[in-house]
C-alpha atoms as a PDB file:
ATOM      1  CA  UNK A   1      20.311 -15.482 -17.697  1.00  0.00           C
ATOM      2  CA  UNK A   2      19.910 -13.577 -14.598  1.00  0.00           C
ATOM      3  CA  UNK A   3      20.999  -9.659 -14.646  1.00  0.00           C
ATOM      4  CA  UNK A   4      20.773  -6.829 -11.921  1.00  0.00           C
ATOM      5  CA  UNK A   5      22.223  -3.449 -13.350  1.00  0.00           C
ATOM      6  CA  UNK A   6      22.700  -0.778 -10.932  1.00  0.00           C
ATOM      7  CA  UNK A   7      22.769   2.864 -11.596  1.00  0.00           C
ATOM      8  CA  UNK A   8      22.708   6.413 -10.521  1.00  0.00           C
ATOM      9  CA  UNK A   9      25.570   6.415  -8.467  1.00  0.00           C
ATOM     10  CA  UNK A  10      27.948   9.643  -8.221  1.00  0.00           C
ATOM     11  CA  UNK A  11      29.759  12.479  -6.381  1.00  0.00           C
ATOM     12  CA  UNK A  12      26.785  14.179  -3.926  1.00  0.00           C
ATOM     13  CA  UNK A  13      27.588  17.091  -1.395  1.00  0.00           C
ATOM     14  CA  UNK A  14      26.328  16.415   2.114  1.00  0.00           C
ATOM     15  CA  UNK A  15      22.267  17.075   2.446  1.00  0.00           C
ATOM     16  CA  UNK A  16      22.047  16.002  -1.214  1.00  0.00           C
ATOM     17  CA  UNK A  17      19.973  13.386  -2.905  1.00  0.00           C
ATOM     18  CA  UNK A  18      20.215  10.675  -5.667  1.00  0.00           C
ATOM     19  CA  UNK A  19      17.938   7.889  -7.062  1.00  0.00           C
ATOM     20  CA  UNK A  20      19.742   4.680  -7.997  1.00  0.00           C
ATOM     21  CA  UNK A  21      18.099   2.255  -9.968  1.00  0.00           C
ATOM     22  CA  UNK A  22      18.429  -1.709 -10.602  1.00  0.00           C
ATOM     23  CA  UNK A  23      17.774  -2.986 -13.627  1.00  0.00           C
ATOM     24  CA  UNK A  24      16.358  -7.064 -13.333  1.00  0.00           C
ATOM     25  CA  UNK A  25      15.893  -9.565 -15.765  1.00  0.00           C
ATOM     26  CA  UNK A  26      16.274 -13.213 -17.043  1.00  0.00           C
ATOM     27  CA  UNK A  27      13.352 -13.844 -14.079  1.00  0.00           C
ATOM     28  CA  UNK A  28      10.005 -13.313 -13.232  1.00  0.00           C
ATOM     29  CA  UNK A  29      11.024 -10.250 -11.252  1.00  0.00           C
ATOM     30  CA  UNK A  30       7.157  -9.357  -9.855  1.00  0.00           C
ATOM     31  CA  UNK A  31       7.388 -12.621  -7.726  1.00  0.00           C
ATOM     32  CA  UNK A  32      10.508 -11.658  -5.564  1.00  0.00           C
ATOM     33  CA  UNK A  33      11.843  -9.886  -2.703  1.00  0.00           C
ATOM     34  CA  UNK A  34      14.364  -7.039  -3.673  1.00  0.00           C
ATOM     35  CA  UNK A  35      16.940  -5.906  -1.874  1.00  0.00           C
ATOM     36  CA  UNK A  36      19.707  -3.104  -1.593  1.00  0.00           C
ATOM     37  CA  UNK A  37      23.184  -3.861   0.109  1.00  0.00           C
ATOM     38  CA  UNK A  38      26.144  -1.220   0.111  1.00  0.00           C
ATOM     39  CA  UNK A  39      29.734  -2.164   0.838  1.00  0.00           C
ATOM     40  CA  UNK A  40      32.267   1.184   1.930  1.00  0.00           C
ATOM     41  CA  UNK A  41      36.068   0.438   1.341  1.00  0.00           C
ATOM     42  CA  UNK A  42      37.175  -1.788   4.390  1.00  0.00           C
ATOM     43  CA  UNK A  43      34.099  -2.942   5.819  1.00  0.00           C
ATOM     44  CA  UNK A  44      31.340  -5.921   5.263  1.00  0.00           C
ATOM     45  CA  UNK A  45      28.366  -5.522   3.523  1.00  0.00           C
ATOM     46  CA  UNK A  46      25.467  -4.083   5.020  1.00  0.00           C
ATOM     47  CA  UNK A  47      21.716  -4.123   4.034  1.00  0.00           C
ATOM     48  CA  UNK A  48      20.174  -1.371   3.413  1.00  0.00           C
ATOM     49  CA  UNK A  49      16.322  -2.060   2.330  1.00  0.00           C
ATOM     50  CA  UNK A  50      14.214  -4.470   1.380  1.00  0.00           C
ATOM     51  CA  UNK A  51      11.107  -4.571  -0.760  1.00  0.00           C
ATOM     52  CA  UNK A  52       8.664  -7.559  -1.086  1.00  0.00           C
ATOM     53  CA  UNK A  53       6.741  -8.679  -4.281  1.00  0.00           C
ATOM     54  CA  UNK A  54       3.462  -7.103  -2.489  1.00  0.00           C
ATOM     55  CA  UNK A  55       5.549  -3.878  -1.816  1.00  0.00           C
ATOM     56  CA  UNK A  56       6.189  -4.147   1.969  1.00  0.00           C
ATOM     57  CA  UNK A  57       9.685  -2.166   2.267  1.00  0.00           C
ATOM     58  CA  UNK A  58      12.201  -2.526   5.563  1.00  0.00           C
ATOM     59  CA  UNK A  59      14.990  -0.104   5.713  1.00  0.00           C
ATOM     60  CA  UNK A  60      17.884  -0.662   8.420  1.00  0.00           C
ATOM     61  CA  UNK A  61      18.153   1.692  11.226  1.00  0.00           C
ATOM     62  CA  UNK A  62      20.446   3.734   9.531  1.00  0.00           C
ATOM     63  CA  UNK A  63      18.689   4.885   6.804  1.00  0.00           C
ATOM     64  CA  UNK A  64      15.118   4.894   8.171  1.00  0.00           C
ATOM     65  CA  UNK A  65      13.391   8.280   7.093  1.00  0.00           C
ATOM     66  CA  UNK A  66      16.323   9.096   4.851  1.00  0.00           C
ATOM     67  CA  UNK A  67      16.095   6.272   2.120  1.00  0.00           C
ATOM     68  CA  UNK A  68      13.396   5.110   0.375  1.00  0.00           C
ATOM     69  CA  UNK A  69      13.177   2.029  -1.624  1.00  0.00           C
ATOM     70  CA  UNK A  70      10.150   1.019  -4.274  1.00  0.00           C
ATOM     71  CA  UNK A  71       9.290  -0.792  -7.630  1.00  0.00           C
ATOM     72  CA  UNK A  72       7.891  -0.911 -10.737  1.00  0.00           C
ATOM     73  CA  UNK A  73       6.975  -4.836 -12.180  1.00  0.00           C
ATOM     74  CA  UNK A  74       6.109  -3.490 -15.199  1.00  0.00           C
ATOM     75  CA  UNK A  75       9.217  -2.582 -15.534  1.00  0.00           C
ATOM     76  CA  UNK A  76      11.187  -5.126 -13.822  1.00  0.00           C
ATOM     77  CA  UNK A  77      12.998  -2.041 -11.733  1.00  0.00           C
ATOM     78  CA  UNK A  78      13.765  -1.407  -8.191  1.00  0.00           C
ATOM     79  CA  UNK A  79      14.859   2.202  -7.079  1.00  0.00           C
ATOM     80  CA  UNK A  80      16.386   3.769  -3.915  1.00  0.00           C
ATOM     81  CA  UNK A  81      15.763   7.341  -3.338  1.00  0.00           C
ATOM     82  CA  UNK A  82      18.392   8.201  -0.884  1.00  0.00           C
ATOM     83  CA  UNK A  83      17.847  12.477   0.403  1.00  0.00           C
ATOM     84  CA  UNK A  84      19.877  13.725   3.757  1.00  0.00           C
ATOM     85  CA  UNK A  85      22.888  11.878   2.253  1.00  0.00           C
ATOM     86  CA  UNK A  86      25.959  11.769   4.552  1.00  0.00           C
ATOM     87  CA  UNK A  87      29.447  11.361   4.102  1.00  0.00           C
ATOM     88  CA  UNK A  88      28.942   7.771   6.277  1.00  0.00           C
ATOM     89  CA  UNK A  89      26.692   7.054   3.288  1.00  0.00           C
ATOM     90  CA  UNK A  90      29.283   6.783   0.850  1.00  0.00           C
ATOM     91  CA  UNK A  91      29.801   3.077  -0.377  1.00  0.00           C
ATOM     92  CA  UNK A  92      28.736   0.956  -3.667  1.00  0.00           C
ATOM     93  CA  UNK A  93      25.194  -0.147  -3.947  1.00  0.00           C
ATOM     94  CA  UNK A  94      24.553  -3.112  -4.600  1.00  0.00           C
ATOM     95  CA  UNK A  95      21.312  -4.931  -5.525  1.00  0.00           C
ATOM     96  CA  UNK A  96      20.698  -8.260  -4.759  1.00  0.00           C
ATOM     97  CA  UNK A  97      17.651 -11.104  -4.900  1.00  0.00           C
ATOM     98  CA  UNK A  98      17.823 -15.009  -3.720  1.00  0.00           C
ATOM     99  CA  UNK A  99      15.865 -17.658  -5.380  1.00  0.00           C
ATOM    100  CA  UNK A 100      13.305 -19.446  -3.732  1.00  0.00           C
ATOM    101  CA  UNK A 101      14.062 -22.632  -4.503  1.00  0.00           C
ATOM    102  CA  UNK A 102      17.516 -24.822  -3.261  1.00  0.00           C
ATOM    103  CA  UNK A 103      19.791 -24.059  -2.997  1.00  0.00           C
ATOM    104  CA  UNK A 104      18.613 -20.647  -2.354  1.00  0.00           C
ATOM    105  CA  UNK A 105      21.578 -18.752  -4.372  1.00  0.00           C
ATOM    106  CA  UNK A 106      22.355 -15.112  -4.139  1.00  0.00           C
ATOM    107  CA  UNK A 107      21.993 -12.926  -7.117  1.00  0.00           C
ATOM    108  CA  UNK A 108      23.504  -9.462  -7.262  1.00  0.00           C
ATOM    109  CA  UNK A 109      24.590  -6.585  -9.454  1.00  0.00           C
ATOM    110  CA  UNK A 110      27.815  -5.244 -10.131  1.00  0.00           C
ATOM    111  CA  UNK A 111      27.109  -2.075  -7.678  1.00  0.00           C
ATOM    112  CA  UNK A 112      27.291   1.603  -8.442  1.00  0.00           C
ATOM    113  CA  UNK A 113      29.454   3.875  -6.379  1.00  0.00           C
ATOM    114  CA  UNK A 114      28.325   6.358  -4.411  1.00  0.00           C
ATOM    115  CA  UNK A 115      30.515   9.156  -2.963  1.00  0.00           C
ATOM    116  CA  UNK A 116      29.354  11.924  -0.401  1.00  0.00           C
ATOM    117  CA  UNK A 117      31.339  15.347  -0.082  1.00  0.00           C
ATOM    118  CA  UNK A 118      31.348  16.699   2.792  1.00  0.00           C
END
């Protein structure tokens, strides 16, 4: 059975930093793409970063230079290192992989929250 477990979320002032962390298994998590999503109160989810199985990462334009997203397949984790937090930052984080096969389904966490002070 698939699982993605997010975590790390929490209250951060403005300029501050956190490290959230997805948890994967019930698939062979080295051969996929990982990506992060958030979702603030009232609008659609947005991606945030992706990382491929080689480790190629792609961040959207707003959080280029300020997030960082990376991997560990021996450990079937993906992180996001997120420093220069804003309050426009605030939002649950959500990761999310698709199968490569049809139909091509969505996976995703449950999300952690995170909340920037300003």
């Amino acid at each position: 059975q698939v699982q993605l477990v997010e975590s790390g979320g929490g209250l951060v002032q403005l300029g501050g930093s956190l490290r959230l962390a997805c948890a994967a298994s019930g698939f062979t998590f080295s051969r996929y793409s990982m990506k992060w999503y958030r979702q603030a109160p009232g609008k659609e989810r947005e991606w945030v970063a992706t990382i491929a199985n080689i480790g190629n990462s792609y961040y959207s334009d707003t959080v280029k230079g300020r997030f960082t997203i990376s991997r560990d397949n021996a450990k079937n984790m993906v992180y996001l290192q997120m420093n220069s937090l804003k309050p426009e930052d605030t939002a649950v984080y959500l990761c999310r992989y698709d199968d490569d096969y049809y139909p091509y389904r969505e996976h995703w966490g449950q999300g952690t929250q995170v909340t920037v002070s300003s």
